[in-house]
Protein backbone atom coordinates (compact mmCIF):
# COMPACT_ATOMS: atom_id res chain seq x y z
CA UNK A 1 14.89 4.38 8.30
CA UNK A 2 14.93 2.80 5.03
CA UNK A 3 17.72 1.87 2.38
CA UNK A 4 17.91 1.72 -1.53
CA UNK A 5 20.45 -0.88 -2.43
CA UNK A 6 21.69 -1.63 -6.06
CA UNK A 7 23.97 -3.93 -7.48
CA UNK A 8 27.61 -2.77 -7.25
CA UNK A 9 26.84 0.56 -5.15
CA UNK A 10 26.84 1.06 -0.95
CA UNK A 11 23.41 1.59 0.89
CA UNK A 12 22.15 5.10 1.34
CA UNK A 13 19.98 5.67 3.99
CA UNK A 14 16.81 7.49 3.79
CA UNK A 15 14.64 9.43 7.08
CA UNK A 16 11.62 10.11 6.43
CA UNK A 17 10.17 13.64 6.80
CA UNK A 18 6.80 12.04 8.31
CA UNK A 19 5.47 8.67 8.88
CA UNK A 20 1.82 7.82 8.03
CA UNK A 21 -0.07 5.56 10.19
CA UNK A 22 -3.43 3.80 9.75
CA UNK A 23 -4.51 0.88 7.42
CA UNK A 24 -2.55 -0.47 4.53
CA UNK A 25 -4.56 -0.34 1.74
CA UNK A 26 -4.10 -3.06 -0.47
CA UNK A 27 -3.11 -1.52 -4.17
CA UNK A 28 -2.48 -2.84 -7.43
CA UNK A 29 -1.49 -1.49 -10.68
CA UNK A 30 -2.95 -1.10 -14.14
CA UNK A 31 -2.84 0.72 -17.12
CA UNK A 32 -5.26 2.54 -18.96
CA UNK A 33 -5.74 4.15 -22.09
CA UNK A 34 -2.84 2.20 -24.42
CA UNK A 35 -0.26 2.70 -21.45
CA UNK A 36 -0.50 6.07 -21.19
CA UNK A 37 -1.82 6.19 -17.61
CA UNK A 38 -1.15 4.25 -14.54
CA UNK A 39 -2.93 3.87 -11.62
CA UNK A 40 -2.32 2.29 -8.12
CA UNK A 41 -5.28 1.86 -6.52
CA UNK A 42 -7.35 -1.10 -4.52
CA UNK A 43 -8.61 -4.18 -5.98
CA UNK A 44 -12.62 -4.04 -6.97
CA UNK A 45 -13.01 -6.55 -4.08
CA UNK A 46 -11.49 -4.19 -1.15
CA UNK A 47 -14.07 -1.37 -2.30
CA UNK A 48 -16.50 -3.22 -2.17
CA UNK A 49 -16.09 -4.61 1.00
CA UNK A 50 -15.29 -1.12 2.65
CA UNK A 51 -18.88 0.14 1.45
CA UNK A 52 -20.65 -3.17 2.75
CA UNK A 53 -19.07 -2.35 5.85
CA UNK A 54 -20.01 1.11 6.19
CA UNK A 55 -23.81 0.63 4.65
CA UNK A 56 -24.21 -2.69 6.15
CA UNK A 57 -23.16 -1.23 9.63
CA UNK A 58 -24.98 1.72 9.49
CA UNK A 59 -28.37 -0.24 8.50
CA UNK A 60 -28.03 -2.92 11.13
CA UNK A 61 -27.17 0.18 13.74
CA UNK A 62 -30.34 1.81 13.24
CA UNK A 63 -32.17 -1.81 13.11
CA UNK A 64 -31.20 -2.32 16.08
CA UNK A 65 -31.55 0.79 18.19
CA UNK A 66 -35.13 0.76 16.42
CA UNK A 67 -35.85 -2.49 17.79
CA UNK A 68 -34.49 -2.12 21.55
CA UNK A 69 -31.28 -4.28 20.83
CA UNK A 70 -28.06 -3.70 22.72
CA UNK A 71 -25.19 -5.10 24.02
CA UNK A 72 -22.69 -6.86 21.41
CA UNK A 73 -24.93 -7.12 18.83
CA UNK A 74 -25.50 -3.44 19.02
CA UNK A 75 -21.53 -3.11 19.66
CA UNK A 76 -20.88 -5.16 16.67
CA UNK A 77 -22.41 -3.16 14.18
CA UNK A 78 -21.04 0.18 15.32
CA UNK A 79 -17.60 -1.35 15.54
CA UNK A 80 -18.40 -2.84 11.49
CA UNK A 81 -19.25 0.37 10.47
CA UNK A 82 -16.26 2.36 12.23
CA UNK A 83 -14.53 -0.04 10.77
CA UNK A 84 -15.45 0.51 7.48
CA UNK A 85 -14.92 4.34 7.76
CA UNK A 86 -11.72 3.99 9.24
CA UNK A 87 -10.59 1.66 5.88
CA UNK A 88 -12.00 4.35 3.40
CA UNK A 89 -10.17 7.08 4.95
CA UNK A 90 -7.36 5.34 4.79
CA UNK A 91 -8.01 4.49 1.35
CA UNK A 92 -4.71 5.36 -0.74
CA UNK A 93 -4.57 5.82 -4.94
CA UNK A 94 -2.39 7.33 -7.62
CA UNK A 95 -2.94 8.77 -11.03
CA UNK A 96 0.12 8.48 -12.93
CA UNK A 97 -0.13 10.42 -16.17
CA UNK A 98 2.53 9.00 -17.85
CA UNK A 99 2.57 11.54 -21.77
CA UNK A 100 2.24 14.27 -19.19
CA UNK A 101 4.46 13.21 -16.57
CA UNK A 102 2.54 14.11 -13.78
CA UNK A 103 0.77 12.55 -10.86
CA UNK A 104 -2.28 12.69 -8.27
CA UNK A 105 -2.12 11.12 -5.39
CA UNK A 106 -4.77 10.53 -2.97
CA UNK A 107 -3.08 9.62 0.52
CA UNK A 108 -5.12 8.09 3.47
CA UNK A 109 -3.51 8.71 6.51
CA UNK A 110 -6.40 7.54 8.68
CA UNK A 111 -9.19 10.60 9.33
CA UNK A 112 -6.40 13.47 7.85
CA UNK A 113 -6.02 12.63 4.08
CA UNK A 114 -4.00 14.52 1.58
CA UNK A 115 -4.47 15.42 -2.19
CA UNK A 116 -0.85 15.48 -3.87
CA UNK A 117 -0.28 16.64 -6.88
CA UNK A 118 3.13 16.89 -8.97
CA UNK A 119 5.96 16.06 -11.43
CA UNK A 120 7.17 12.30 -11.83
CA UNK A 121 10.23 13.93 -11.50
CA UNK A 122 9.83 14.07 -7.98
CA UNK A 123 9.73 10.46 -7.80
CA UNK A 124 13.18 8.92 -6.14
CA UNK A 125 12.68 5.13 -6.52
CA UNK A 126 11.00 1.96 -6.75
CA UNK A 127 12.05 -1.03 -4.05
CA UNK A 128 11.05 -4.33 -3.59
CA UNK A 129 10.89 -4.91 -0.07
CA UNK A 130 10.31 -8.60 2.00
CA UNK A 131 8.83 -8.49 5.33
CA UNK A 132 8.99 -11.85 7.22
CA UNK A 133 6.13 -12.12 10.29
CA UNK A 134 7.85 -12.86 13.55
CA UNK A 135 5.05 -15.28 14.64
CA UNK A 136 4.95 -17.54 11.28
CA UNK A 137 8.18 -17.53 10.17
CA UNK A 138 7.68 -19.19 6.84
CA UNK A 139 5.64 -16.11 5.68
CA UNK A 140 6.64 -13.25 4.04
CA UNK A 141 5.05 -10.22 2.35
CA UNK A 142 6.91 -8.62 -0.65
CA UNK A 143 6.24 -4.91 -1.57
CA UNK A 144 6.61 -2.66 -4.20
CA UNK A 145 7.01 1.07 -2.54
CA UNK A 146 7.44 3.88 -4.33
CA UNK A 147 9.52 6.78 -2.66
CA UNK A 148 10.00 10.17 -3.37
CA UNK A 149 13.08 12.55 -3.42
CA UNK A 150 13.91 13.93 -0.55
CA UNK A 151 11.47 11.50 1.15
CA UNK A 152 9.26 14.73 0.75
CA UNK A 153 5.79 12.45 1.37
CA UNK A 154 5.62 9.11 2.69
CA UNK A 155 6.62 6.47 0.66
CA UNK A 156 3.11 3.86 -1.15
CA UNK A 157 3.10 0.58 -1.01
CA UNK A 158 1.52 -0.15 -4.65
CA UNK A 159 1.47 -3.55 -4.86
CA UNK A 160 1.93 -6.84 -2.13
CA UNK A 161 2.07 -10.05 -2.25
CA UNK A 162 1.78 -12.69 0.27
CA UNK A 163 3.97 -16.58 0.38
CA UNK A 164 5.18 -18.81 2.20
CA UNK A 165 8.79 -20.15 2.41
CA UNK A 166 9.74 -23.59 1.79
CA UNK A 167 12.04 -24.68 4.59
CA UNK A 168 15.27 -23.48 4.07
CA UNK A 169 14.97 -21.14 1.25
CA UNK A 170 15.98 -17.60 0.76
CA UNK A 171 13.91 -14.67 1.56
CA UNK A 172 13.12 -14.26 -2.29
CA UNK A 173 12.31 -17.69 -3.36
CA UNK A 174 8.94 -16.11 -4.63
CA UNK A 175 9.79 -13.08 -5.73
CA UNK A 176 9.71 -13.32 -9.44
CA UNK A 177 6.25 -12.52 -10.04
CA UNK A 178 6.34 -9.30 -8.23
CA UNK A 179 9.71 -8.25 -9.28
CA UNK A 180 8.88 -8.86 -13.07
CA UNK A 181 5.92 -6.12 -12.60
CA UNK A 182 8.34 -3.82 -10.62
CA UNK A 183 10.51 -3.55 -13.82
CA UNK A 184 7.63 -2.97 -15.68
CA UNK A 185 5.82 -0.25 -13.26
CA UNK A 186 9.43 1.52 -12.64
CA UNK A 187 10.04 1.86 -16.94
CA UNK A 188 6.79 3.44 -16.81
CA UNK A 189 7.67 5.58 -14.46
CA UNK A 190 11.03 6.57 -15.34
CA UNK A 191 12.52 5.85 -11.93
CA UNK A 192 15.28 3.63 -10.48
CA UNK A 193 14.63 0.05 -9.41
CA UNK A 194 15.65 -1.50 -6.03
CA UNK A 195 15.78 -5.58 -5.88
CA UNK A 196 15.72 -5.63 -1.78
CA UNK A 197 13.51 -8.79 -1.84
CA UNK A 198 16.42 -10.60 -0.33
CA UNK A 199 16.65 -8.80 3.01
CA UNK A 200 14.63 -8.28 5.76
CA UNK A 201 12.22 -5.26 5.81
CA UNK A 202 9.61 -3.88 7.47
CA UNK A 203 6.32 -2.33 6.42
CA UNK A 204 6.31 1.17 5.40
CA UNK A 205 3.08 1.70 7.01
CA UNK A 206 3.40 1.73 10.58
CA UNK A 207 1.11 -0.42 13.03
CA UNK A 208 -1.34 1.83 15.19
């Protein structure tokens, strides 16, 4: 269960048709082309580490069995590599074509991915969400998710960031950064914007 909150108006809630579970890709948001097209998708960094994973895995794997190895060193490559294959399948990105109004999505749901493709119509909302870690306390993660109408898919985390709380504070003491892009990636988008940074949340992506 989620809400959408805005200034002046009661919460609505919102059940989803289906949850996703598996990793949360880290996304982040850029334009292309003089604005006209917007895409959600990981840093160069996160790529790049998901492939050294997988390659590097596979390579020391095959090393080892070659040379007679086992136990964890021969455990610790398979478990890199699966590792790395579980990250790209759950590798999430979105093509927002913003003259067209359309979108592709590519959604990770661990081993069972889906191809979307539609209107930004369909769009409902975008909500800036804090989570605070029960363990450390002073941390919190704000998110960006985008949700459709009818929560028809699951709702995409495209951007996160990570802060800590001077003692105190409010739940959105560090918000500003994140919130200034949300305007920016909701205009875009021609959807509604949801300031929720000053609540608790929880992430959208469930833990396995």
């Amino acid at each position: 269960m989620a809400f959408h909150q805005e200034q002046g108006r009661s919460e609505r809630p919102i059940d989803y048709a289906r949850r996703k579970s598996g990793l949360e890709t880290p996304l982040v948001g850029r334009f292309y082309r003089e604005n006209r097209i917007l895409v959600f998708a990981p840093p160069l960094w996160y790529d790049t580490l998901v492939a050294a994973c997988i390659i590097g895995g596979i390579v020391f794997t095959i090393l080892f069995v070659l040379a007679g190895g086992e136990g964890w060193q021969l455990f610790g490559s398979i478990a890199t590599a699966a590792g790395g294959l579980w990250a790209l399948a759950s590798n999430e990105r979105m093509i927002c074509d913003l003259t067209k109004r359309t979108y592709t999505r590519f959604e990770g749901g661990g081993f069972t991915r889906h191809l979307q493709r539609g209107s930004l119509n369909e769009l409902d909302a975008l909500v800036l969400t804090t989570e605070q870690y029960a363990v450390l306390g002073s941390v919190v993660l704000y998110r960006l998710v985008l949700h459709w109408k009818g929560a028809s898919h699951p709702p995409l985390p495209v951007e996160k960031e990570r802060h800590s709380l001077l003692p105190g504070g409010p739940l959105n003491q560090n918000a500003s950064f994140i919130l200034a892009r949300g305007v920016t990636y909701a205009q875009a988008l021609g959807v509604r914007y949801f300031d929720n940074s000053h609540m608790y949340g929880k992430s959208p992506v469930p833990v396995l």
